[in-house]
PDB file of N, CA and C in Angstrom:
ATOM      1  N   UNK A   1      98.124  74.676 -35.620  1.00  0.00           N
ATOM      2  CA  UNK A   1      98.899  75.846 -35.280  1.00  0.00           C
ATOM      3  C   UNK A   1      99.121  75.884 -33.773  1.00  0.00           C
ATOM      4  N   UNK A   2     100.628  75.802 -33.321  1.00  0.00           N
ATOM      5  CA  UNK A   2     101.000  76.162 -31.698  1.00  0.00           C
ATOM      6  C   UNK A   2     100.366  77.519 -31.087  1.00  0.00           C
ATOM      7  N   UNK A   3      99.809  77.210 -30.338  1.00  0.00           N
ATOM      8  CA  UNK A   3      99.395  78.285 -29.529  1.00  0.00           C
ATOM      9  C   UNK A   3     100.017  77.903 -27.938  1.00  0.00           C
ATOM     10  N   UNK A   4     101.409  77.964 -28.074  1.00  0.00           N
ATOM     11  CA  UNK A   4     101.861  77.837 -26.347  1.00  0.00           C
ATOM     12  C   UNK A   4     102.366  79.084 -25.654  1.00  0.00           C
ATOM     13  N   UNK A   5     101.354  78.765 -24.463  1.00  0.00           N
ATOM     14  CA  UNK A   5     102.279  80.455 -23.518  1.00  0.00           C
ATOM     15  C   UNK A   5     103.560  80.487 -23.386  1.00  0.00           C
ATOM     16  N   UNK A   6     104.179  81.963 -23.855  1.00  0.00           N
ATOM     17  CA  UNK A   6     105.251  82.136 -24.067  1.00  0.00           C
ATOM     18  C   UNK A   6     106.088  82.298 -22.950  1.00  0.00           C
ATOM     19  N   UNK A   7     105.002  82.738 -21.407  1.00  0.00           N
ATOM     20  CA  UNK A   7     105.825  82.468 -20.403  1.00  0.00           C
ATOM     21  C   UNK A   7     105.710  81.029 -19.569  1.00  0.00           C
ATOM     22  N   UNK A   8     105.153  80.273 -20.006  1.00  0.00           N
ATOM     23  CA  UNK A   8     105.952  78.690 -20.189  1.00  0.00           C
ATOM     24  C   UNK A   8     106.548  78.584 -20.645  1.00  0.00           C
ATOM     25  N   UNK A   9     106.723  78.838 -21.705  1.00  0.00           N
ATOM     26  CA  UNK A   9     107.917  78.564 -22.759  1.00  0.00           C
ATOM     27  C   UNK A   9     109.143  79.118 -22.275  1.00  0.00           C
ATOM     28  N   UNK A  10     108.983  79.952 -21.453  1.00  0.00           N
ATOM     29  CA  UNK A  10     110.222  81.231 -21.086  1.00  0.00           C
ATOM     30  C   UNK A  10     110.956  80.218 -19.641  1.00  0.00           C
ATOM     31  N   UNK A  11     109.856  79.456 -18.829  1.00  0.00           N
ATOM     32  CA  UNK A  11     110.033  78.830 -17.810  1.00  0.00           C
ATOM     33  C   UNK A  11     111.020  77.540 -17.811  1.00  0.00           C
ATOM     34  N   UNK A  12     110.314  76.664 -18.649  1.00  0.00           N
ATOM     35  CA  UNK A  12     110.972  75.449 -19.660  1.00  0.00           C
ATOM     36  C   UNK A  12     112.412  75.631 -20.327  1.00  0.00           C
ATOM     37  N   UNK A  13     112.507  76.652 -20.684  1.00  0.00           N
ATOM     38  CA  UNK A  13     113.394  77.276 -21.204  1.00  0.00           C
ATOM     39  C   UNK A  13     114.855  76.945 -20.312  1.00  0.00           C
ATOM     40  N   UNK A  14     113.923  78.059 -18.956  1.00  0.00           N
ATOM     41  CA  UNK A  14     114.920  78.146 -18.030  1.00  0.00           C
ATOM     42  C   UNK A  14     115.590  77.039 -17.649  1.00  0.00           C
ATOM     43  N   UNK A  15     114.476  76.294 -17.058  1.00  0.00           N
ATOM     44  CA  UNK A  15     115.062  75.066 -16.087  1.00  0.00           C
ATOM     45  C   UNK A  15     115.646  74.022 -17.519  1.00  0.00           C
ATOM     46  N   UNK A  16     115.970  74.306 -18.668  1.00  0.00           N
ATOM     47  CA  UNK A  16     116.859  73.600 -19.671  1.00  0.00           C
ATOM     48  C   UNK A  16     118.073  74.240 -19.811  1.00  0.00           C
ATOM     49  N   UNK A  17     118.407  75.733 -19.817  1.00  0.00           N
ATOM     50  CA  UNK A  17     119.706  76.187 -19.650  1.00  0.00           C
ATOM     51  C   UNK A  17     120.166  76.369 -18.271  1.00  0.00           C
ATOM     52  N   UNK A  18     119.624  76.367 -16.477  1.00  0.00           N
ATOM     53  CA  UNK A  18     120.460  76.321 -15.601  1.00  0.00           C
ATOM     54  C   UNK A  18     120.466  74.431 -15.436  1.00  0.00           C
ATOM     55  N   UNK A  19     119.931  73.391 -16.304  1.00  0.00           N
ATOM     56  CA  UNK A  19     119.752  72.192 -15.665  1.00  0.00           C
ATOM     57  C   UNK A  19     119.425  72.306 -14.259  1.00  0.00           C
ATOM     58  N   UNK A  20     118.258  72.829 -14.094  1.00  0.00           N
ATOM     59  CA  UNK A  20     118.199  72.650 -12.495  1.00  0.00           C
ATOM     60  C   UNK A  20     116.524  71.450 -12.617  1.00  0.00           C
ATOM     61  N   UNK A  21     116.714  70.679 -11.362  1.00  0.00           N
ATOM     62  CA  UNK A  21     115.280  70.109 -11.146  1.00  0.00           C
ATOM     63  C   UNK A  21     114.661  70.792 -10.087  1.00  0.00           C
ATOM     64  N   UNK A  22     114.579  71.921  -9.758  1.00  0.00           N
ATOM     65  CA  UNK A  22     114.232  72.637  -8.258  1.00  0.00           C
ATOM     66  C   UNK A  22     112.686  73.331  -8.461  1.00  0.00           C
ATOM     67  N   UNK A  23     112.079  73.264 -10.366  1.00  0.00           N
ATOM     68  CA  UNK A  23     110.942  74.123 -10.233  1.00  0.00           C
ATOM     69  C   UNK A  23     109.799  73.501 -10.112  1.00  0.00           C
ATOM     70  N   UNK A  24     109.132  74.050  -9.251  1.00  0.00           N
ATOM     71  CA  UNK A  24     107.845  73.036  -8.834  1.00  0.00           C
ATOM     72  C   UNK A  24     106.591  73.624  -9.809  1.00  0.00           C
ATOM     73  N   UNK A  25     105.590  72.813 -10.422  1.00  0.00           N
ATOM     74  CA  UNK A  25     104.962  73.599 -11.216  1.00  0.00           C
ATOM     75  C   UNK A  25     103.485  72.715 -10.977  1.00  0.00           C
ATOM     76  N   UNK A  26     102.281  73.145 -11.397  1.00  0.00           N
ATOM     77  CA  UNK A  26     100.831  72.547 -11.116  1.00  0.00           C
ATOM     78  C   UNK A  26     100.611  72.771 -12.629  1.00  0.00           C
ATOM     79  N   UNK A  27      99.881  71.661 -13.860  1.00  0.00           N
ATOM     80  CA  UNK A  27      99.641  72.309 -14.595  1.00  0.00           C
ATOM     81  C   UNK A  27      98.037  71.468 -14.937  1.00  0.00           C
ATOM     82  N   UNK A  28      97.360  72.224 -15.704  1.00  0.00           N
ATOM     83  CA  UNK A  28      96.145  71.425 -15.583  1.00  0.00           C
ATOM     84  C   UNK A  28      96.068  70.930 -17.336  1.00  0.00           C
ATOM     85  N   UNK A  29      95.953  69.485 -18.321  1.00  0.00           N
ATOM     86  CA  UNK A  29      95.878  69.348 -18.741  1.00  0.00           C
ATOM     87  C   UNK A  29      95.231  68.383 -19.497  1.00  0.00           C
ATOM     88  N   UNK A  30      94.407  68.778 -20.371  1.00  0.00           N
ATOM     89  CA  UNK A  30      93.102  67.549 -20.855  1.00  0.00           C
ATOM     90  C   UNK A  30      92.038  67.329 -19.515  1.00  0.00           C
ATOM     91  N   UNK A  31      92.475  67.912 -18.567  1.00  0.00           N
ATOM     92  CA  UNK A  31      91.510  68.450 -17.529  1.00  0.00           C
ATOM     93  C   UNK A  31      91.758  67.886 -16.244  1.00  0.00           C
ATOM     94  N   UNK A  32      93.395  66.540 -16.417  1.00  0.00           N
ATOM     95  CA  UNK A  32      93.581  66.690 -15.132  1.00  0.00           C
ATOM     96  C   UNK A  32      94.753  67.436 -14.894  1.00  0.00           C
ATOM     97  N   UNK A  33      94.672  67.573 -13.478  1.00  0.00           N
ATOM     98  CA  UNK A  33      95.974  68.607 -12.851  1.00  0.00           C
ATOM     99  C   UNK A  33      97.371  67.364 -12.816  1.00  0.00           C
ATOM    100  N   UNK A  34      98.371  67.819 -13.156  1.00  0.00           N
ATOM    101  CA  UNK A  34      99.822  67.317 -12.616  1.00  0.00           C
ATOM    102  C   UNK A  34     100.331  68.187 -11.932  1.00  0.00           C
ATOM    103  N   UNK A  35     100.878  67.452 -10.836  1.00  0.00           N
ATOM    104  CA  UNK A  35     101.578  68.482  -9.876  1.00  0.00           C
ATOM    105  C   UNK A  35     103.345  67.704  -9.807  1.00  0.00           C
ATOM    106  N   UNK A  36     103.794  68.671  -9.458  1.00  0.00           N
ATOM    107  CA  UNK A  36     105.453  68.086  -9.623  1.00  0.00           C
ATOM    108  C   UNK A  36     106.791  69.388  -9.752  1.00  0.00           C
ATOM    109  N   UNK A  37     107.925  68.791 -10.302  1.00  0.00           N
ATOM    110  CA  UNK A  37     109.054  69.441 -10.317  1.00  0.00           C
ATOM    111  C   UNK A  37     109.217  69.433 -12.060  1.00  0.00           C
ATOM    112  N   UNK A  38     109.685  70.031 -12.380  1.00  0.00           N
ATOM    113  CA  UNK A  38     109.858  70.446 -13.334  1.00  0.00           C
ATOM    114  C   UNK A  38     112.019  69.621 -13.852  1.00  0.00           C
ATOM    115  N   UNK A  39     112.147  69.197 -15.462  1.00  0.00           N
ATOM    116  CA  UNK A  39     113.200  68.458 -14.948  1.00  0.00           C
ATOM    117  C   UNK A  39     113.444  68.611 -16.720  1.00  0.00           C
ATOM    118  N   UNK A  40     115.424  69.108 -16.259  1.00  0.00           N
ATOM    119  CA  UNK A  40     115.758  69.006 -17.810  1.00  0.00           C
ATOM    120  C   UNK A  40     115.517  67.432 -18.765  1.00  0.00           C
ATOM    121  N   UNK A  41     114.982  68.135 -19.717  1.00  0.00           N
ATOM    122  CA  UNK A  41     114.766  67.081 -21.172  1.00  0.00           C
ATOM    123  C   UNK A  41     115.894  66.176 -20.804  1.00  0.00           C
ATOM    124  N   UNK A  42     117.069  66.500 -20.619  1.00  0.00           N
ATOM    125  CA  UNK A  42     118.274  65.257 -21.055  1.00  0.00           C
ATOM    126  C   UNK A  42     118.093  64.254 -19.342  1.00  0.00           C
ATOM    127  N   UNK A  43     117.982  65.184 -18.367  1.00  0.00           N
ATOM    128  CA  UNK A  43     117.677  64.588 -17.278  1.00  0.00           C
ATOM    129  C   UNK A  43     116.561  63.714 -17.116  1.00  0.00           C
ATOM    130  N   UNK A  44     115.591  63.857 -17.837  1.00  0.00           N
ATOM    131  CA  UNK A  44     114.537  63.311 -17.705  1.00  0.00           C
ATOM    132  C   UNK A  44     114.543  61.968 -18.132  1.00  0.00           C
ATOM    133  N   UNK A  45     115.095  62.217 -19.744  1.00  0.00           N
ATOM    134  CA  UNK A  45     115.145  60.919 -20.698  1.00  0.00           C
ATOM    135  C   UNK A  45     116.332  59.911 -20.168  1.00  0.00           C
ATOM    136  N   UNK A  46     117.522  60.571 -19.356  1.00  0.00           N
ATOM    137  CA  UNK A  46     118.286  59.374 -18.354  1.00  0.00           C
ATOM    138  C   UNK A  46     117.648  58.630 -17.253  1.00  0.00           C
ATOM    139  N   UNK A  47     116.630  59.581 -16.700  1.00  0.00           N
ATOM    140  CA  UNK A  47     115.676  58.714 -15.538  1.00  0.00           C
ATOM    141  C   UNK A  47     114.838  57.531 -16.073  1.00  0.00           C
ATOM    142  N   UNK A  48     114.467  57.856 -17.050  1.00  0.00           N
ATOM    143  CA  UNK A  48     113.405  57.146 -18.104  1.00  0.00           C
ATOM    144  C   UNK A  48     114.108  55.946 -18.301  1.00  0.00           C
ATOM    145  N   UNK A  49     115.601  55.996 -18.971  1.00  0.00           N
ATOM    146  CA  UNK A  49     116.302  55.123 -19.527  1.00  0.00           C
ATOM    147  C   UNK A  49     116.666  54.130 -18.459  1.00  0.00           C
ATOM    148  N   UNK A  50     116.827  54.547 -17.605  1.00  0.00           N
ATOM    149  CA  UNK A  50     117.832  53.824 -16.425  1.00  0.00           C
ATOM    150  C   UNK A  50     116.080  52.833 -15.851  1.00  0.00           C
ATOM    151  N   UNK A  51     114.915  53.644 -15.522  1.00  0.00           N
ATOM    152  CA  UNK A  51     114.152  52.769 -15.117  1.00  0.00           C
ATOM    153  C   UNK A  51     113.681  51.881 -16.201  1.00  0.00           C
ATOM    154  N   UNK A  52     113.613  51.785 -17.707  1.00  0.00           N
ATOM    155  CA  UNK A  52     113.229  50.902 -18.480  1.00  0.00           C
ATOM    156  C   UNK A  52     114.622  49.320 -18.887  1.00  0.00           C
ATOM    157  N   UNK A  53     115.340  50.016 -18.620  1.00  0.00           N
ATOM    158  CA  UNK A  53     116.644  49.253 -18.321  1.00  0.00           C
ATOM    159  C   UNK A  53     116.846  48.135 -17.737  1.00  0.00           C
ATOM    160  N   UNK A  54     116.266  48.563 -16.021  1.00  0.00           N
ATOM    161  CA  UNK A  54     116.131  47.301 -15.318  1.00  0.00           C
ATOM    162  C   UNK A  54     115.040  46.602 -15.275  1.00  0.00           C
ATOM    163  N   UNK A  55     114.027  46.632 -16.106  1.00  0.00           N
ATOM    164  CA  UNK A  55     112.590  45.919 -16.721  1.00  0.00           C
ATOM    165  C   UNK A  55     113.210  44.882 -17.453  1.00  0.00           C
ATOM    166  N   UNK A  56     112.703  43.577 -17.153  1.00  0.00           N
ATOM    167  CA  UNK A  56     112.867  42.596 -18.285  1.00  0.00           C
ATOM    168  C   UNK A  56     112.088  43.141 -19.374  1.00  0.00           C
ATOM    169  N   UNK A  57     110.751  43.328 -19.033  1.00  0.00           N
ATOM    170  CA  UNK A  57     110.158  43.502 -20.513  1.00  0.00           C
ATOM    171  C   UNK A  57     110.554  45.078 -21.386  1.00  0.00           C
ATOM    172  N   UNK A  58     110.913  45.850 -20.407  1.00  0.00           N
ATOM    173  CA  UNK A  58     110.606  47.042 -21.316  1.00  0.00           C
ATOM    174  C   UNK A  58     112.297  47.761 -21.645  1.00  0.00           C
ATOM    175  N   UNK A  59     112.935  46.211 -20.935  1.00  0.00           N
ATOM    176  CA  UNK A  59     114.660  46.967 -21.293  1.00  0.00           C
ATOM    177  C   UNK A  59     115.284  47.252 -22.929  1.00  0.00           C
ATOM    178  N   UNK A  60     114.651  46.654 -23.847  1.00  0.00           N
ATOM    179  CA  UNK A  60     114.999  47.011 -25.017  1.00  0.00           C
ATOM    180  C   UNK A  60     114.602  48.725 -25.531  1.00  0.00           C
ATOM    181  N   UNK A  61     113.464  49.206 -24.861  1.00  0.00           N
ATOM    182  CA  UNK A  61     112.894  50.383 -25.218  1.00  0.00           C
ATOM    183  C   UNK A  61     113.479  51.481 -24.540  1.00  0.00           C
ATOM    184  N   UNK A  62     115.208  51.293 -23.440  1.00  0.00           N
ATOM    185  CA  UNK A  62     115.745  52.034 -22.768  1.00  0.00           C
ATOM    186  C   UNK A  62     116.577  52.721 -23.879  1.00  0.00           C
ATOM    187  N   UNK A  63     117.041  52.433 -24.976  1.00  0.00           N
ATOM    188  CA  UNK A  63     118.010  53.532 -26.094  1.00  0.00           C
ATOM    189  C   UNK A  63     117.262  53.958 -26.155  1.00  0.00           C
ATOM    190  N   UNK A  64     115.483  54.281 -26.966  1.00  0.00           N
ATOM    191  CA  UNK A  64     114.833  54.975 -27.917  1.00  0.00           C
ATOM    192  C   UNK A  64     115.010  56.255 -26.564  1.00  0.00           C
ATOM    193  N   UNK A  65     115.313  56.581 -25.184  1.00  0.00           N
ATOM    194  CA  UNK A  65     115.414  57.493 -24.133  1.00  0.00           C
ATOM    195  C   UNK A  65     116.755  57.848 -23.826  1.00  0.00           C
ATOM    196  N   UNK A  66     117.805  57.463 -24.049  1.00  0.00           N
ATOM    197  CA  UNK A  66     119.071  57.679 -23.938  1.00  0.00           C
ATOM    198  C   UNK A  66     119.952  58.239 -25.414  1.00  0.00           C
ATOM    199  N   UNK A  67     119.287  58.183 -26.072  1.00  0.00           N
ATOM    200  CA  UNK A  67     119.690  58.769 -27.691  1.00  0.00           C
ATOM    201  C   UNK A  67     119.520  59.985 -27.144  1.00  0.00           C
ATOM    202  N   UNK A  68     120.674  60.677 -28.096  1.00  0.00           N
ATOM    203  CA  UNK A  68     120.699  62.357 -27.897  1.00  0.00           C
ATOM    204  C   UNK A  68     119.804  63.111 -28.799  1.00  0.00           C
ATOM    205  N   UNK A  69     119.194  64.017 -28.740  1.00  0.00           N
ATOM    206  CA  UNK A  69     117.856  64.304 -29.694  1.00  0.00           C
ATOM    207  C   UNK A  69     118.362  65.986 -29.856  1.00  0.00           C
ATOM    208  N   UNK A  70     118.902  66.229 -31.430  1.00  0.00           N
ATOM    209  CA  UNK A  70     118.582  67.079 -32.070  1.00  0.00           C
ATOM    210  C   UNK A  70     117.695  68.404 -31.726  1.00  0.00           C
ATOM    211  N   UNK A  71     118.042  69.799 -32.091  1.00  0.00           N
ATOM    212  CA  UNK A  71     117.216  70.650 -32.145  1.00  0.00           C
ATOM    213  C   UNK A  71     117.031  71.657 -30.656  1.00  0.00           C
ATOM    214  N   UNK A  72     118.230  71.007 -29.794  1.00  0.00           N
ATOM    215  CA  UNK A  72     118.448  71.863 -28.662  1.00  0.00           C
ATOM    216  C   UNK A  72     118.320  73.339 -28.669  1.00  0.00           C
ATOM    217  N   UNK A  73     118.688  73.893 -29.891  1.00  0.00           N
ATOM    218  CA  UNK A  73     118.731  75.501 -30.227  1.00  0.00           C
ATOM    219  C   UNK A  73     117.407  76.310 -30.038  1.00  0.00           C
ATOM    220  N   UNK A  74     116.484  75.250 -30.605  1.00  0.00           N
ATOM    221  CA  UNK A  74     115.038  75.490 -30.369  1.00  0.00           C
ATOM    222  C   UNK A  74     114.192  76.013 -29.270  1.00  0.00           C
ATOM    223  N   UNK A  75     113.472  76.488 -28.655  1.00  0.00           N
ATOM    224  CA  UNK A  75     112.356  76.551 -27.436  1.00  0.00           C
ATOM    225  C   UNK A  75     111.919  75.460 -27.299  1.00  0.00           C
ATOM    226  N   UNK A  76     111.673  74.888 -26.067  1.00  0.00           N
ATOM    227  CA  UNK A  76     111.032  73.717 -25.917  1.00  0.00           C
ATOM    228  C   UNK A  76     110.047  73.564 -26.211  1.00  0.00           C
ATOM    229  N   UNK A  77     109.255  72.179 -26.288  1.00  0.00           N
ATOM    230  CA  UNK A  77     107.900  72.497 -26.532  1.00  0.00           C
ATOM    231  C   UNK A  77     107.314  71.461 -25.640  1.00  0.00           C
ATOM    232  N   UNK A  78     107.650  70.934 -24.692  1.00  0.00           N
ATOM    233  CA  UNK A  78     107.265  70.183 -24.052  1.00  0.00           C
ATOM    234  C   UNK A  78     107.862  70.354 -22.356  1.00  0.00           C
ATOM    235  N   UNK A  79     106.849  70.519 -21.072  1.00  0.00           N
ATOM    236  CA  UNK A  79     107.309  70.200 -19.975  1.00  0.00           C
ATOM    237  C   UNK A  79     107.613  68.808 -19.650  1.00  0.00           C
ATOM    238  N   UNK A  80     108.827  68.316 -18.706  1.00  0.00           N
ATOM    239  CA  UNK A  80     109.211  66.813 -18.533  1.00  0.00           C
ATOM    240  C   UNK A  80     109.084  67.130 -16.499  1.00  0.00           C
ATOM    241  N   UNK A  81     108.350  66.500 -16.181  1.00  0.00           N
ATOM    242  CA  UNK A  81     107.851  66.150 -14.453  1.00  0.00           C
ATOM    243  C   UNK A  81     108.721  65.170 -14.280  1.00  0.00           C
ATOM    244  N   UNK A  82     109.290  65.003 -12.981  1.00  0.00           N
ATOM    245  CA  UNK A  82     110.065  64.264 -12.280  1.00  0.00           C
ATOM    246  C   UNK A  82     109.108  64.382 -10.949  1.00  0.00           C
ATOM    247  N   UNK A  83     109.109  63.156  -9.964  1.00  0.00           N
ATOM    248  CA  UNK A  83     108.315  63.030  -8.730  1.00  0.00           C
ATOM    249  C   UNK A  83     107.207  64.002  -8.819  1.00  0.00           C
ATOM    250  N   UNK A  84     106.384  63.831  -9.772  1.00  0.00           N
ATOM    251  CA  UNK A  84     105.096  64.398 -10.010  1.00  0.00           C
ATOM    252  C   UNK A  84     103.663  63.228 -10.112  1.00  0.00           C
ATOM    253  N   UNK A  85     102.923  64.143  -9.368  1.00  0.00           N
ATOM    254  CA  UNK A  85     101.473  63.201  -9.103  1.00  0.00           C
ATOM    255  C   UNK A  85     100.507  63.976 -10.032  1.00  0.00           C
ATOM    256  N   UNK A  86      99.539  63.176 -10.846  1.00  0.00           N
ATOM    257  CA  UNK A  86      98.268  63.300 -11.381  1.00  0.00           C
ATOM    258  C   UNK A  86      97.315  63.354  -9.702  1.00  0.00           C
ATOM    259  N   UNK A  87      96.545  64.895  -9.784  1.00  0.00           N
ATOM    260  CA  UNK A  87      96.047  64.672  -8.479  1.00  0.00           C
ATOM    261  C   UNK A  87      94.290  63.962  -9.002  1.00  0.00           C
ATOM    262  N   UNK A  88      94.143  63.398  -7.472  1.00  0.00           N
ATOM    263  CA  UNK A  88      92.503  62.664  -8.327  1.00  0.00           C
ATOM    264  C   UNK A  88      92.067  62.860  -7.051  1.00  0.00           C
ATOM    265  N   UNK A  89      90.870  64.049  -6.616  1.00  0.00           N
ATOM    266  CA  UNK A  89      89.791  63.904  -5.433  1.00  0.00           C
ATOM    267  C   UNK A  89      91.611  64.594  -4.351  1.00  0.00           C
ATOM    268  N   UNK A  90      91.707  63.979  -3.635  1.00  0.00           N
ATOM    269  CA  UNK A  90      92.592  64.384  -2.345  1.00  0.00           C
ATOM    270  C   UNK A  90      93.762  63.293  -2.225  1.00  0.00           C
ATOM    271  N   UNK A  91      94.415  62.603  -3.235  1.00  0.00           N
ATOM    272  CA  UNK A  91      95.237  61.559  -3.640  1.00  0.00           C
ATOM    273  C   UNK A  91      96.038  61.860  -4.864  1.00  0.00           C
ATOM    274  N   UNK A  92      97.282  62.188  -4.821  1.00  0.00           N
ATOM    275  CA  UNK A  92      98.533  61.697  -6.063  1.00  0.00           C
ATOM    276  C   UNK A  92      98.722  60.891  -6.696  1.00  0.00           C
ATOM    277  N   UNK A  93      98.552  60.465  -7.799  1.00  0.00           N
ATOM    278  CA  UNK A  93      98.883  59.087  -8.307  1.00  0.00           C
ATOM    279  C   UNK A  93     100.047  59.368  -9.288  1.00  0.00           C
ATOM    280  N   UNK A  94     100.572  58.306  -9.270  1.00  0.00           N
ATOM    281  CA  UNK A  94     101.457  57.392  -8.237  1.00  0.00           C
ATOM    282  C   UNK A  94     101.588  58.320  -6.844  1.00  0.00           C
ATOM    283  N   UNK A  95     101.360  57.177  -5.789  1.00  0.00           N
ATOM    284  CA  UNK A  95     102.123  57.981  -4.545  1.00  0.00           C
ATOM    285  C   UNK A  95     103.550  58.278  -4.415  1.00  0.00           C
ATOM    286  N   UNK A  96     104.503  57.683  -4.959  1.00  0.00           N
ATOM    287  CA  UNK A  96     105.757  57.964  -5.072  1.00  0.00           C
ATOM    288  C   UNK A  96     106.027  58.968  -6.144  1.00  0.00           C
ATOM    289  N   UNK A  97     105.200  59.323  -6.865  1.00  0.00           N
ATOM    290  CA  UNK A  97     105.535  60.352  -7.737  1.00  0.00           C
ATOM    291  C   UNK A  97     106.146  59.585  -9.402  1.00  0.00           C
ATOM    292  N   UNK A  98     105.947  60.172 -10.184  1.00  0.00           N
ATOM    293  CA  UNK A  98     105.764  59.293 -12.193  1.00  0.00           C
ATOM    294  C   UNK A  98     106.881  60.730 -12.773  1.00  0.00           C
ATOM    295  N   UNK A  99     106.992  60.229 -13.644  1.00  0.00           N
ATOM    296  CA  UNK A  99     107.489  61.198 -14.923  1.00  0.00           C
ATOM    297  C   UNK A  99     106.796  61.086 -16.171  1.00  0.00           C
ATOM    298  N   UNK A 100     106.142  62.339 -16.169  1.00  0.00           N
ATOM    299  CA  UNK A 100     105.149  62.475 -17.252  1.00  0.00           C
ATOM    300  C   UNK A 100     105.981  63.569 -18.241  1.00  0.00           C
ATOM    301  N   UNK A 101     105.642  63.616 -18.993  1.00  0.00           N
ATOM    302  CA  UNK A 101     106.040  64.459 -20.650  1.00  0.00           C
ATOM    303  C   UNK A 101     104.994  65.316 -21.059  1.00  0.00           C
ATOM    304  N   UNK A 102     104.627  66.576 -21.220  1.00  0.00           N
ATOM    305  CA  UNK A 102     103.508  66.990 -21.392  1.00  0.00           C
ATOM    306  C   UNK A 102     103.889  68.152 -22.608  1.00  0.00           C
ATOM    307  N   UNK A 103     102.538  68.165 -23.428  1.00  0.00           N
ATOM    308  CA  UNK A 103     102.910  69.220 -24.880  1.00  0.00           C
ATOM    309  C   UNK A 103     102.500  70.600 -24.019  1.00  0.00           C
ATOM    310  N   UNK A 104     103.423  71.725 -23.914  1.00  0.00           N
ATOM    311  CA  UNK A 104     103.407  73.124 -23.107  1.00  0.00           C
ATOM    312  C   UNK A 104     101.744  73.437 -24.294  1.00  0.00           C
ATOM    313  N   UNK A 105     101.536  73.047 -25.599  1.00  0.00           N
ATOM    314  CA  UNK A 105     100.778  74.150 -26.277  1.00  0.00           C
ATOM    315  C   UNK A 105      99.508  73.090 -25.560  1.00  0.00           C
ATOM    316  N   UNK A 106      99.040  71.886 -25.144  1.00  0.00           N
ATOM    317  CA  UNK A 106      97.989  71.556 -24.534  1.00  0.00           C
ATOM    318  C   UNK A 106      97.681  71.341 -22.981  1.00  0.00           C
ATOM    319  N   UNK A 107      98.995  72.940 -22.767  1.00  0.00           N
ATOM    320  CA  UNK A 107      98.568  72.919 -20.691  1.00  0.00           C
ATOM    321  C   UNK A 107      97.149  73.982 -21.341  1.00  0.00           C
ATOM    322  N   UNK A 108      96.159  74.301 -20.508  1.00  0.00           N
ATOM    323  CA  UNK A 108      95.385  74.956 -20.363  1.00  0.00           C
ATOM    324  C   UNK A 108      95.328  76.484 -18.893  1.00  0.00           C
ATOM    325  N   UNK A 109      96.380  75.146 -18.064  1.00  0.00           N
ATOM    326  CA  UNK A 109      96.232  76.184 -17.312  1.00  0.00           C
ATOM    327  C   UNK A 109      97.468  75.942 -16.438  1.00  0.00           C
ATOM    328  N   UNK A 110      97.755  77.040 -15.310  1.00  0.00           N
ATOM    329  CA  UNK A 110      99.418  76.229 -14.822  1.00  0.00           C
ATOM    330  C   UNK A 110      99.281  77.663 -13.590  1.00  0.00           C
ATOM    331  N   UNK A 111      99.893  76.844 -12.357  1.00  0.00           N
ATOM    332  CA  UNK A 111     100.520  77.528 -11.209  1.00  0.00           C
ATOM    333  C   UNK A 111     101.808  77.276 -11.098  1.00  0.00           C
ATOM    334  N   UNK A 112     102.933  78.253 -10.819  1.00  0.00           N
ATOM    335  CA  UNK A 112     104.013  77.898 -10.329  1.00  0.00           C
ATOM    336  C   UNK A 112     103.935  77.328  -8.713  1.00  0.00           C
ATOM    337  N   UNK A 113     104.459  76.160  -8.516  1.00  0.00           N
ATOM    338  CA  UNK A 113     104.403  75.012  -7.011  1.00  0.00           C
ATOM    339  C   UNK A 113     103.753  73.923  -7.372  1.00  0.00           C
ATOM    340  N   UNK A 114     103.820  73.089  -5.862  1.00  0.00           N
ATOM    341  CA  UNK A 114     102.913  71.679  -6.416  1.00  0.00           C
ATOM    342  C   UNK A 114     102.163  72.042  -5.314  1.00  0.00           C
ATOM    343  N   UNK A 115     101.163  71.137  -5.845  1.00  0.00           N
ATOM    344  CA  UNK A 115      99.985  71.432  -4.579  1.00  0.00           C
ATOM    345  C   UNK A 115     100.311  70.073  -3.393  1.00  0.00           C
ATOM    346  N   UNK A 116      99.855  69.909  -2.531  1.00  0.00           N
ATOM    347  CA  UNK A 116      99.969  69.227  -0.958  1.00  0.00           C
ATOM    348  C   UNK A 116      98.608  68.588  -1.069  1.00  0.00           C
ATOM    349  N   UNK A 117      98.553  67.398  -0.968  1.00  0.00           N
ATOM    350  CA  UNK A 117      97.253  66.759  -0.709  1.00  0.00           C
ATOM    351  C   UNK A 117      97.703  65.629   0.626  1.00  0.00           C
ATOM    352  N   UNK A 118      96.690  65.601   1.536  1.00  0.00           N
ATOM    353  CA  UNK A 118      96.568  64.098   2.119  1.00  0.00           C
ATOM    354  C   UNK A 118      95.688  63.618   1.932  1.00  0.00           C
ATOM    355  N   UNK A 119      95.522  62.212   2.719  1.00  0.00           N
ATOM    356  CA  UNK A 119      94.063  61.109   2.862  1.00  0.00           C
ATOM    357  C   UNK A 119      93.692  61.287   4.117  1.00  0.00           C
ATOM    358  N   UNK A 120      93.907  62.807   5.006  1.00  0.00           N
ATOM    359  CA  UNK A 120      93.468  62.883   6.164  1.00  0.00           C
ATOM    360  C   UNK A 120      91.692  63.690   5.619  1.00  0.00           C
TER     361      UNK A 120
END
């Protein structure tokens, strides 16, 4: 049974009907934190596509991300990160920032922003 906050859900929501990538969000899940921007589903799965694309090995697995996916009418149920870091100790990983996919009903916990870390 879903148990996802409804004002995530309300958030997700948003940044899927203005298509904007501008929301910065911290969320803590399975107990580590992701920090990042927040990024429409269709936007996301073109970033996805385009970087598995130019992979020799993983260019065949660029449609199963560029297919149009059903059920838009729906609430989301998933946040999609663009230039977002898994933080570990005082370090981002990736330093350039990943695109992670995360189920909204297994955040535990969530700030709106990203957090700022250095290696100073």
């Amino acid at each position: 049974m879903s148990n996802a906050d409804e004002l995530l859900t309300d958030i997700a929501t948003k940044v899927e009907s203005e298509q904007s990538t501008q929301m910065s969000l911290t969320v803590v899940i399975g107990g580590a934190v992701i920090t990042g921007r927040l990024a429409p589903e269709a936007v996301w799965r073109q970033r996805v596509s385009e970087v598995l694309r130019d992979s020799d090995r993983l260019g065949p697995f660029s449609g199963v991300f560029s297919a149009d996916r059903p059920g838009h009418d729906k609430p989301p149920t998933h946040l999609h990160f663009h230039v977002a870091r898994i933080l570990q100790g005082n370090i981002g990983i990736p330093e350039t920032g990943g695109m992670y996919r995360v189920a909204i009903e297994d955040v535990s916990g969530w700030t709106v922003g990203d957090f700022s870390y250095s290696d100073h």
